[in-house]
C-alpha atoms as a PDB file:
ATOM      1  CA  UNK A   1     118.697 122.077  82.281  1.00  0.00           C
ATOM      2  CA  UNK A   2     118.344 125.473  81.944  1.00  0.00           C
ATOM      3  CA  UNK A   3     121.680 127.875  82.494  1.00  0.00           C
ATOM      4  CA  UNK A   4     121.198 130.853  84.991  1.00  0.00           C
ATOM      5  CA  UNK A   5     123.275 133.882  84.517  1.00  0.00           C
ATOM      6  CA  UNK A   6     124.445 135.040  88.134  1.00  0.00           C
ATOM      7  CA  UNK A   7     122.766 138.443  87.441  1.00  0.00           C
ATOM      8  CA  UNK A   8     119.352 136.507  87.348  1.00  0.00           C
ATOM      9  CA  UNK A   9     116.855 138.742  90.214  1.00  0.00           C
ATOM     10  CA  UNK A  10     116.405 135.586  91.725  1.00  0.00           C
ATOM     11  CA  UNK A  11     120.283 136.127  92.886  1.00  0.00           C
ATOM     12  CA  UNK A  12     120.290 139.372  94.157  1.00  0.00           C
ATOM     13  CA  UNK A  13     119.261 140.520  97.645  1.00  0.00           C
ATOM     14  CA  UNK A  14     115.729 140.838  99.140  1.00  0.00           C
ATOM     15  CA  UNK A  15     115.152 144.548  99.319  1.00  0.00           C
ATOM     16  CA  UNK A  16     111.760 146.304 100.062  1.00  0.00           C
ATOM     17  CA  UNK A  17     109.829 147.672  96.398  1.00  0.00           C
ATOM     18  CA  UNK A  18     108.801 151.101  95.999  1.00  0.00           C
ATOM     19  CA  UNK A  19     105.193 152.320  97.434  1.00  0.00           C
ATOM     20  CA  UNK A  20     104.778 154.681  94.635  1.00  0.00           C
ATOM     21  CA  UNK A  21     106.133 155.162  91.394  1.00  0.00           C
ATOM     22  CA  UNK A  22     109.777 156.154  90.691  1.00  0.00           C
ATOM     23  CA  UNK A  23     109.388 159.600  89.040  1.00  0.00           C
ATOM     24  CA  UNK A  24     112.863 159.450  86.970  1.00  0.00           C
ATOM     25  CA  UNK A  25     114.441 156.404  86.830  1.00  0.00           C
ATOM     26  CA  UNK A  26     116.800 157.440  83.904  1.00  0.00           C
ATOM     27  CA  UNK A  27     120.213 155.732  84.171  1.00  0.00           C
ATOM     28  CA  UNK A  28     123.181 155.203  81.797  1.00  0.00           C
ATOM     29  CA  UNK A  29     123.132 152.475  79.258  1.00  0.00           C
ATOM     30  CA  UNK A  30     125.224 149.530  79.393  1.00  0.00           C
ATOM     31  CA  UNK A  31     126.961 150.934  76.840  1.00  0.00           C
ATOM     32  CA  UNK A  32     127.587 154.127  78.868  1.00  0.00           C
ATOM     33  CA  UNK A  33     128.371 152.305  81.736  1.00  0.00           C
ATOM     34  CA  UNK A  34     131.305 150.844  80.038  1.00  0.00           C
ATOM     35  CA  UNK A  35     132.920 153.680  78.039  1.00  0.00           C
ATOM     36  CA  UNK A  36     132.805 155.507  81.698  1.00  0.00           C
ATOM     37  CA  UNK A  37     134.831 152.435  83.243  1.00  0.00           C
ATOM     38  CA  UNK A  38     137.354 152.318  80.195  1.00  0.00           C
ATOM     39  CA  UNK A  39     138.474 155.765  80.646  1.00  0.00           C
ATOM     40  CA  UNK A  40     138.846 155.706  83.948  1.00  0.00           C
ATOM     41  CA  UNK A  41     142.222 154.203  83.971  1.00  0.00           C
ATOM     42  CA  UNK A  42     145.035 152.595  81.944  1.00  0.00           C
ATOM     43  CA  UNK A  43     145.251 149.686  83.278  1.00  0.00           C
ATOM     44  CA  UNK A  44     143.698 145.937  82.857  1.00  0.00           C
ATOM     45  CA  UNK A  45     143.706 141.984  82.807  1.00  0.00           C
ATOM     46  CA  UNK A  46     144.346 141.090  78.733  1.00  0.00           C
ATOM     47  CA  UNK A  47     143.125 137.310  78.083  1.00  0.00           C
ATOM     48  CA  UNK A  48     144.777 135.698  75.105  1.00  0.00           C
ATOM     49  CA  UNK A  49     144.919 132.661  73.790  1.00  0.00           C
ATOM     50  CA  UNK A  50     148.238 130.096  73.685  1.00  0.00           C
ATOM     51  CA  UNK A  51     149.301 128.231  70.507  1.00  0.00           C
ATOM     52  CA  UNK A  52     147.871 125.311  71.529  1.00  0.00           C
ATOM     53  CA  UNK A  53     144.972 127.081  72.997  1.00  0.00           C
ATOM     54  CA  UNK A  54     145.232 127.521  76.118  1.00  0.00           C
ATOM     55  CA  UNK A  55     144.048 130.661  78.069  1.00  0.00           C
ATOM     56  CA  UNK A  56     146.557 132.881  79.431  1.00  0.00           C
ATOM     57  CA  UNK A  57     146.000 136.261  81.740  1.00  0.00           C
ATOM     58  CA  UNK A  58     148.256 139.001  81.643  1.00  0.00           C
ATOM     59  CA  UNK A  59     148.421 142.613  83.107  1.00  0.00           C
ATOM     60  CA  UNK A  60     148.451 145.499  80.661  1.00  0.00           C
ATOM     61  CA  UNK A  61     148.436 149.220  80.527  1.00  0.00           C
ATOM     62  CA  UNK A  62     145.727 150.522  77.465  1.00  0.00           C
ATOM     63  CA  UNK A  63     144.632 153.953  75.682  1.00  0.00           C
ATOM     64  CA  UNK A  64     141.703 154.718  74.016  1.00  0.00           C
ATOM     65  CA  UNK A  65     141.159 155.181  70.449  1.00  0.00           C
ATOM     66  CA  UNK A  66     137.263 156.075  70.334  1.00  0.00           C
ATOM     67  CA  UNK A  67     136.776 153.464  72.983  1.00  0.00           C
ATOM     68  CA  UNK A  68     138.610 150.706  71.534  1.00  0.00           C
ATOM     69  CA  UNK A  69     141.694 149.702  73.968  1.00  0.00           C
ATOM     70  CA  UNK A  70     145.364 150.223  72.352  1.00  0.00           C
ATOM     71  CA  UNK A  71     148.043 147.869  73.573  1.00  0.00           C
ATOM     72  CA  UNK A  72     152.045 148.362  73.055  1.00  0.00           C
ATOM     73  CA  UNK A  73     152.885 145.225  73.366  1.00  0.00           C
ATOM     74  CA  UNK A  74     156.484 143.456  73.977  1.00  0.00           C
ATOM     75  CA  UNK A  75     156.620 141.062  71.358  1.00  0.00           C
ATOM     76  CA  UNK A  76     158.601 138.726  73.040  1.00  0.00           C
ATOM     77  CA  UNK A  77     155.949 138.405  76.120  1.00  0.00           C
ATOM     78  CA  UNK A  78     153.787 135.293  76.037  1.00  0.00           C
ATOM     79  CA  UNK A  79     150.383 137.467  75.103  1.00  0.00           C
ATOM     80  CA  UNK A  80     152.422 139.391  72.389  1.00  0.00           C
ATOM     81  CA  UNK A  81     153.277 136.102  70.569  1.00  0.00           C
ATOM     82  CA  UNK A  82     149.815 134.771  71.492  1.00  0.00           C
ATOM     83  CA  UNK A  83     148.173 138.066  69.959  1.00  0.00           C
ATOM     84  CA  UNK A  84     150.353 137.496  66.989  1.00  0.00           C
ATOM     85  CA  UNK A  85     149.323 133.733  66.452  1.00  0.00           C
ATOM     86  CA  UNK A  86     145.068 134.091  67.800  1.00  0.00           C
ATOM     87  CA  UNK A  87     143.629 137.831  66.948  1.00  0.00           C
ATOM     88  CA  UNK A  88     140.666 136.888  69.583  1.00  0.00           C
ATOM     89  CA  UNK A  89     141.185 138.633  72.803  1.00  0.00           C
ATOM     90  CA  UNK A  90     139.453 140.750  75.852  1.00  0.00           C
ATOM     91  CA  UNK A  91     140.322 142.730  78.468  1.00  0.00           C
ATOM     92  CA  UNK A  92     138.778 142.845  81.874  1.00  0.00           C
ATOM     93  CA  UNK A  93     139.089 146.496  83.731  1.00  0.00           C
ATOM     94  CA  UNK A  94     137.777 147.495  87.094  1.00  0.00           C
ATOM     95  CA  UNK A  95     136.967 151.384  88.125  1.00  0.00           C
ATOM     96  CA  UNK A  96     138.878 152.651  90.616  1.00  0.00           C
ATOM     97  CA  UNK A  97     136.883 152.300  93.933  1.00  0.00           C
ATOM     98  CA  UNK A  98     137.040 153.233  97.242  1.00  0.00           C
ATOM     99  CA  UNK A  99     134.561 150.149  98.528  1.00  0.00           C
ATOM    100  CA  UNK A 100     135.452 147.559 100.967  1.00  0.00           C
ATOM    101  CA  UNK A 101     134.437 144.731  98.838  1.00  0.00           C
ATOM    102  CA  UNK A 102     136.192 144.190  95.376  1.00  0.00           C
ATOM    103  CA  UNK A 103     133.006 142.528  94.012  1.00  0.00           C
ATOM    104  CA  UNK A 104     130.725 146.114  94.741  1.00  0.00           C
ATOM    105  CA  UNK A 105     132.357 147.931  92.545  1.00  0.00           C
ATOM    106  CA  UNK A 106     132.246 148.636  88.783  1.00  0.00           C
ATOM    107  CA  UNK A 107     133.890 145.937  85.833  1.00  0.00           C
ATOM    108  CA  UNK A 108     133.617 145.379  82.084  1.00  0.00           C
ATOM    109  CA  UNK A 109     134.811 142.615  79.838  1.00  0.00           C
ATOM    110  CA  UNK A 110     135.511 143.399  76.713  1.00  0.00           C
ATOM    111  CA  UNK A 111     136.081 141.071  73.717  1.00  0.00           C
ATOM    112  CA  UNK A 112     136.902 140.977  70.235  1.00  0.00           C
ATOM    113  CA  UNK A 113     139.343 140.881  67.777  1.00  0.00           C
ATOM    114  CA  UNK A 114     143.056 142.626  67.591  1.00  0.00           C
ATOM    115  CA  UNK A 115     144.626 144.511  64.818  1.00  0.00           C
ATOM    116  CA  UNK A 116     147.717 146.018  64.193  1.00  0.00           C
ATOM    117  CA  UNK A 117     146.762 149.955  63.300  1.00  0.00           C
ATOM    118  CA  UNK A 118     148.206 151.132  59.803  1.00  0.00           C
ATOM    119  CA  UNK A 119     148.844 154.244  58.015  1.00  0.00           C
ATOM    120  CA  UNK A 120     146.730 157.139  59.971  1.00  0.00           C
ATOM    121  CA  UNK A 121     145.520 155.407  62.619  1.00  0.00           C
ATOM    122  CA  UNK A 122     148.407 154.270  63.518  1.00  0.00           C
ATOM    123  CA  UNK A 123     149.547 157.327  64.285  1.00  0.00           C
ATOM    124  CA  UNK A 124     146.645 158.014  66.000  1.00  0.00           C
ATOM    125  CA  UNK A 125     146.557 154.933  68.136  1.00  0.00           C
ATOM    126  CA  UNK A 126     150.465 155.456  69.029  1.00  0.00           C
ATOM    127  CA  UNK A 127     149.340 158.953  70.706  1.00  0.00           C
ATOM    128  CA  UNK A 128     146.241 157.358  72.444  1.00  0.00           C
ATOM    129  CA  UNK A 129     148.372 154.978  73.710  1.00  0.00           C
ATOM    130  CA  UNK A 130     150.709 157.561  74.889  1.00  0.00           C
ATOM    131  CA  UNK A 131     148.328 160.099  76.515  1.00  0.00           C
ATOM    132  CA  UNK A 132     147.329 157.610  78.584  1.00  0.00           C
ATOM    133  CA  UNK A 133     150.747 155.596  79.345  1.00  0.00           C
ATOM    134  CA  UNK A 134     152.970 158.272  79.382  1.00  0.00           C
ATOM    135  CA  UNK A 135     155.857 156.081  80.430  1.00  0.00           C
ATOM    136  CA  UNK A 136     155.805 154.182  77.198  1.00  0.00           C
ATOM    137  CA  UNK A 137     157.388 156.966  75.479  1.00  0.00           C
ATOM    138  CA  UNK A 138     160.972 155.371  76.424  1.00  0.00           C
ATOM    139  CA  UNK A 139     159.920 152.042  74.589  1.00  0.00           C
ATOM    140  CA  UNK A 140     156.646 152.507  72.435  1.00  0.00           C
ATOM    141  CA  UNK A 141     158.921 152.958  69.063  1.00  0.00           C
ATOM    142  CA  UNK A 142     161.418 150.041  70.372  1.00  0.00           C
ATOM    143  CA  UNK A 143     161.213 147.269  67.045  1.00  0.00           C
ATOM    144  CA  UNK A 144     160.133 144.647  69.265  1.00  0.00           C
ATOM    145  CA  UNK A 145     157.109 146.093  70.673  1.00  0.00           C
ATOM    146  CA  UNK A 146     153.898 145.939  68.685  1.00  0.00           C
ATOM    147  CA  UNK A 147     151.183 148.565  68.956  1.00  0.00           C
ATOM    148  CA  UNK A 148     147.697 146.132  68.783  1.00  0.00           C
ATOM    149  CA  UNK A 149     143.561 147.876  68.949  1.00  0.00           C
ATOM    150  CA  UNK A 150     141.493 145.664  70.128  1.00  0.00           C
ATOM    151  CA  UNK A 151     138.133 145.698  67.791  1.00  0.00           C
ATOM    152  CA  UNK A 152     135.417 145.216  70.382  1.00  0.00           C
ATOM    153  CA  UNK A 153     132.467 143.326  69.384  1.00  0.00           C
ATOM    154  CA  UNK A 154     131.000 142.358  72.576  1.00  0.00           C
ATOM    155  CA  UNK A 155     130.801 143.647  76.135  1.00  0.00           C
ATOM    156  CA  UNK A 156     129.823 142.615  79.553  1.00  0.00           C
ATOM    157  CA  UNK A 157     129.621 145.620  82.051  1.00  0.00           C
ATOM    158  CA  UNK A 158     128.905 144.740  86.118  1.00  0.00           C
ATOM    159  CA  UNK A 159     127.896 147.839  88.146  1.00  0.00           C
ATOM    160  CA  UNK A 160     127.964 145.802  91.234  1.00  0.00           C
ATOM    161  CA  UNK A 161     125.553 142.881  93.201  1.00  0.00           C
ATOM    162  CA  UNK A 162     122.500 142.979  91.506  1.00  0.00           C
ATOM    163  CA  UNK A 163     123.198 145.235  88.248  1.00  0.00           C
ATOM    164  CA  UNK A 164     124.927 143.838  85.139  1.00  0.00           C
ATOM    165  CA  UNK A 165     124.292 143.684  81.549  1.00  0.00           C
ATOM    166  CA  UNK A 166     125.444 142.917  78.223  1.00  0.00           C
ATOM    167  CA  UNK A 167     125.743 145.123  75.078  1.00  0.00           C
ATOM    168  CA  UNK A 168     127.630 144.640  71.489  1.00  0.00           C
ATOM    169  CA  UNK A 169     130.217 146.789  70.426  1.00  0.00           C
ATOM    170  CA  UNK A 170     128.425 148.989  68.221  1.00  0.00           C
ATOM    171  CA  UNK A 171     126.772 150.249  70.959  1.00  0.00           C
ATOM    172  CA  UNK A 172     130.048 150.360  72.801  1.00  0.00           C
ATOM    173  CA  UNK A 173     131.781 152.713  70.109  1.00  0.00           C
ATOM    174  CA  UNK A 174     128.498 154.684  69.587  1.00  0.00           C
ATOM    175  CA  UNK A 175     128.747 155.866  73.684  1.00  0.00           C
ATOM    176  CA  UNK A 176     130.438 157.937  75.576  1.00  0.00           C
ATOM    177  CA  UNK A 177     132.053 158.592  78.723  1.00  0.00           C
ATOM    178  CA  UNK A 178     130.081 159.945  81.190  1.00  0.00           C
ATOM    179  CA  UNK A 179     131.244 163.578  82.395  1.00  0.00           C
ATOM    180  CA  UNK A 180     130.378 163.614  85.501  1.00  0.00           C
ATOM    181  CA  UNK A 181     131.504 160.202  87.467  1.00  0.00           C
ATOM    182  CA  UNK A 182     135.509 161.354  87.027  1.00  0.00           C
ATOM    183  CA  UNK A 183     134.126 164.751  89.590  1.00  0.00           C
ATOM    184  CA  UNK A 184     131.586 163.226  91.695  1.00  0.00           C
ATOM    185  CA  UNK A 185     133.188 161.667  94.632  1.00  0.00           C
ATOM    186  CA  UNK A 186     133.568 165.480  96.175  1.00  0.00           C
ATOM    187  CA  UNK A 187     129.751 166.361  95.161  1.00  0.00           C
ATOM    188  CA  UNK A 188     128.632 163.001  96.964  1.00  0.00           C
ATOM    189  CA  UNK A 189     130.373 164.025  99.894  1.00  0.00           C
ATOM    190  CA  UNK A 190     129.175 167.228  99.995  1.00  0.00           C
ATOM    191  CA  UNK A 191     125.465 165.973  99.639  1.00  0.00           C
ATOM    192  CA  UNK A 192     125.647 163.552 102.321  1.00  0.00           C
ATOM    193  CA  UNK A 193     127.546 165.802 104.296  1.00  0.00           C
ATOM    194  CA  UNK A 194     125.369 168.847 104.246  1.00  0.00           C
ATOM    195  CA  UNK A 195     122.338 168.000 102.778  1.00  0.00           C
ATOM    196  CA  UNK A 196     120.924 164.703 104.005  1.00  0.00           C
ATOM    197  CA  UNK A 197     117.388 166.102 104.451  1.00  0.00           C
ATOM    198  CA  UNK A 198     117.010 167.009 100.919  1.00  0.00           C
ATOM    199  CA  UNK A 199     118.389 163.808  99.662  1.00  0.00           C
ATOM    200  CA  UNK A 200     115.564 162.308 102.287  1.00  0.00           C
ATOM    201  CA  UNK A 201     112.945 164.238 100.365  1.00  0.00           C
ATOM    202  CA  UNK A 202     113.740 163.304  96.674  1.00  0.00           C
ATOM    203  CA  UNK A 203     113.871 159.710  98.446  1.00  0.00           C
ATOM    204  CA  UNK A 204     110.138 160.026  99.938  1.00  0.00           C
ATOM    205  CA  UNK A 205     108.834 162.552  97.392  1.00  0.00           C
ATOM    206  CA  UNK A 206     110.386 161.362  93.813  1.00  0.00           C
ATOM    207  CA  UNK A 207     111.968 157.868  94.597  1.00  0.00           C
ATOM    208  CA  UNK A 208     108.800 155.689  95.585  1.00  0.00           C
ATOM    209  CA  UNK A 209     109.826 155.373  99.218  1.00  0.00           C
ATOM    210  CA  UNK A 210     107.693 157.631 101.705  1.00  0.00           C
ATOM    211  CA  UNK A 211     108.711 155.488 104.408  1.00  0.00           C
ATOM    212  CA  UNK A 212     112.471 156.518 103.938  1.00  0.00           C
ATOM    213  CA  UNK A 213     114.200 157.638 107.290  1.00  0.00           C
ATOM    214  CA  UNK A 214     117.502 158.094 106.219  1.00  0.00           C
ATOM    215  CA  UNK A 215     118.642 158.540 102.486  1.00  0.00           C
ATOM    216  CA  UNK A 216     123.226 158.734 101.808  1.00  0.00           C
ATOM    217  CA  UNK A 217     123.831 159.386  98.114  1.00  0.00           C
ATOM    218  CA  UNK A 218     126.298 156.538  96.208  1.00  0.00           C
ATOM    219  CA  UNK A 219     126.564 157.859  93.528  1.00  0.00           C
ATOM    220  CA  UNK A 220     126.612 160.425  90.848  1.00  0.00           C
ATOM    221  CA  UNK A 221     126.459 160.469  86.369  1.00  0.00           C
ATOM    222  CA  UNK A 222     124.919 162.385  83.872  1.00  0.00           C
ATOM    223  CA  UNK A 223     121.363 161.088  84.177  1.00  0.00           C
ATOM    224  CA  UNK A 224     121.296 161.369  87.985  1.00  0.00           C
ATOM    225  CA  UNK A 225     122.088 160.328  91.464  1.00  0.00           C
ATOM    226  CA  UNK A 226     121.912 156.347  93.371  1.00  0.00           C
ATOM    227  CA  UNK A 227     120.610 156.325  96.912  1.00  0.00           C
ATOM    228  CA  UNK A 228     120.697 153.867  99.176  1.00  0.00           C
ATOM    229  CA  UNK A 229     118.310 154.148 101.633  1.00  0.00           C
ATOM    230  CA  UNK A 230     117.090 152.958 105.384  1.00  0.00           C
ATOM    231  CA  UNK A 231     113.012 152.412 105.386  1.00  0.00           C
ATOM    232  CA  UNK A 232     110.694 150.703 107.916  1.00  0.00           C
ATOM    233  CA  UNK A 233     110.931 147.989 105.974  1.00  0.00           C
ATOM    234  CA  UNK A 234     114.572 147.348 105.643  1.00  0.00           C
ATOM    235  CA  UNK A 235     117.545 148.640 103.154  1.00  0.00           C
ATOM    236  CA  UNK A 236     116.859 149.596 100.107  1.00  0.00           C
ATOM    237  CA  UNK A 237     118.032 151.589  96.764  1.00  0.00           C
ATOM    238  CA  UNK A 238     116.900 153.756  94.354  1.00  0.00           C
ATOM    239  CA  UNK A 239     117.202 155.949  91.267  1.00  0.00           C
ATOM    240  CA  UNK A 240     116.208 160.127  91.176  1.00  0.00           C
ATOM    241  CA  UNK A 241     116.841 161.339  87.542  1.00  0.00           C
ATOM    242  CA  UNK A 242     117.386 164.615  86.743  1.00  0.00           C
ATOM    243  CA  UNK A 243     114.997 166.434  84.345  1.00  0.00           C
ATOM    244  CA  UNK A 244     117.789 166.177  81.366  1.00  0.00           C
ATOM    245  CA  UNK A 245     121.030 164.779  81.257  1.00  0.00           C
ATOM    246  CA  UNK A 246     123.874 167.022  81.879  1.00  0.00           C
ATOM    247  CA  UNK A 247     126.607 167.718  79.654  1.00  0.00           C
ATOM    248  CA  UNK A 248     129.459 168.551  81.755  1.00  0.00           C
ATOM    249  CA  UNK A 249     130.192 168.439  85.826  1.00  0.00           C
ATOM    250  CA  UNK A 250     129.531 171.794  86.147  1.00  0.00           C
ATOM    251  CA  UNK A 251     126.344 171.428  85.773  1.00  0.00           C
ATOM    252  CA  UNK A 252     125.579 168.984  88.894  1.00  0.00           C
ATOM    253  CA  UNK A 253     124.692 171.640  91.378  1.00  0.00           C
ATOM    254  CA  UNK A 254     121.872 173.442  89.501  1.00  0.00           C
ATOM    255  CA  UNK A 255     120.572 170.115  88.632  1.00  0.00           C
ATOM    256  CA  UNK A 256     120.793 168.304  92.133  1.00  0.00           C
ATOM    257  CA  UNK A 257     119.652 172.301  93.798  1.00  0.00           C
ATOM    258  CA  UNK A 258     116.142 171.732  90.744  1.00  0.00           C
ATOM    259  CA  UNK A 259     115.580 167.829  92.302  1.00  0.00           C
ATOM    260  CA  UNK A 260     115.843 169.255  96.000  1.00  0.00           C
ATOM    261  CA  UNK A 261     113.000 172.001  94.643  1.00  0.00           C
ATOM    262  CA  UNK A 262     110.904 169.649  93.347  1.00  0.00           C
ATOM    263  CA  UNK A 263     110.946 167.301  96.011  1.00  0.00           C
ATOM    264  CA  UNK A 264     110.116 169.686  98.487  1.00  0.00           C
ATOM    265  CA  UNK A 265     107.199 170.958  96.288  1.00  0.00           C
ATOM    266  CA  UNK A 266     105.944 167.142  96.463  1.00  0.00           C
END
């Protein structure tokens, strides 16, 4: 018997193909993906492992030490002592979201193996910790808390029904956060509120659906911008890519004003 993953096409929703070619499909990697979901908040579901090994779930708060999550750590809470006992753990995070349905918006998983940090690094991983949790400062150097990074070595990142992927954690460490998803909930606004008709365009002109009739923007990252569309044909989504990523946020509007430009050229 052969073992489908739930991401398998054959799961996700009919939608209508493209009638021409996508001109710039670019997106983030999986990798990307999830560095962009880790810093996005401090918070997360730690999965550890009981002495007589058991599974056990636990909310945590987190920093980031070149991706790689930093726990402080009670040591007398049942995933401190199981951290102590079984180094395997993984944390699952979701990115703050303002959709309707939980299961739409962004999650990773990410697994591995924890360490305490010494010498340097723990120094390091202390103010991580801190710069993110800023209330741990009244027990972070208490004896019986323990400061743990979790070594990643795999990762699962979901972007929703439909898009979800896999990636090891070489990759993981080797990415970055995107710069512009933290700034682009006003910049989606603003494009669906005042400039529907271009986003119709790069739909019909650059993102293989002439028979577009409406086009709202969902989203917004470095590589480019999500549509989802209405068409004669039903609902549908696609991807317009920007000719180069950007670098920073501040460079959205020139590159969403270039995509308008070329879609009106055709």
């Amino acid at each position: 018997m052969t073992t489908r993953d739930h991401g398998d096409p054959g799961d996700a929703p009919t939608i209508p193909p493209p009638l021409t070619e996508v001109v710039n499909p670019a997106r983030p990697s999986a990798a990307e993906e999830a560095r962009t979901i880790a810093a996005s908040t401090n918070t997360g579901t730690l999965a550890t492992l009981t002495a007589d090994g058991a599974p056990w779930a636990s909310f945590v708060t987190y920093g980031l030490l070149d991706g790689a999550p930093v726990l402080c750590v009670s040591n007398l809470a049942e995933h401190g002592r199981n951290l102590a006992g079984d180094p395997r753990a993984s944390i699952a995070v979701v990115a703050p979201t303002r959709e309707s349905d939980p299961l739409a918006s962004g999650r990773i998983t990410l697994a591995g193996l924890v360490e305490r940090p010494a010498g340097d690094e723990a120094a390091a991983a202390r103010e991580a910790h801190l710069a993110a949790v800023a209330a741990a400062k009244y027990y972070i150097d208490y004896s019986d808390f323990t400061l743990w990074v979790l070594r990643v070595q795999r990762v699962r990142w979901v972007g929703g029904y439909g898009r979800m992927d896999s990636t090891t954690g070489e990759a993981y460490t080797a990415a970055q956060p995107d710069p512009v998803v933290p700034r682009a909930a006003g910049a989606i606004e603003h494009l669906n509120a005042d400039h529907a008709d271009a986003l119709l365009d790069m739909a019909r002109t650059l993102g293989g659906y002439p028979d577009a009739t409406a086009a709202t923007c969902t989203g917004a990252d470095r590589y480019g911008l999500d549509l989802r569309l209405e068409t004669e044909r039903g609902m549908a989504y696609t991807r317009i890519g920007y000719r180069t990523p950007l670098n920073s946020f501040d460079e959205l509007r020139s590159a969403t004003v270039e995509l308008a430009r070329l879609a009106r050229q055709g």
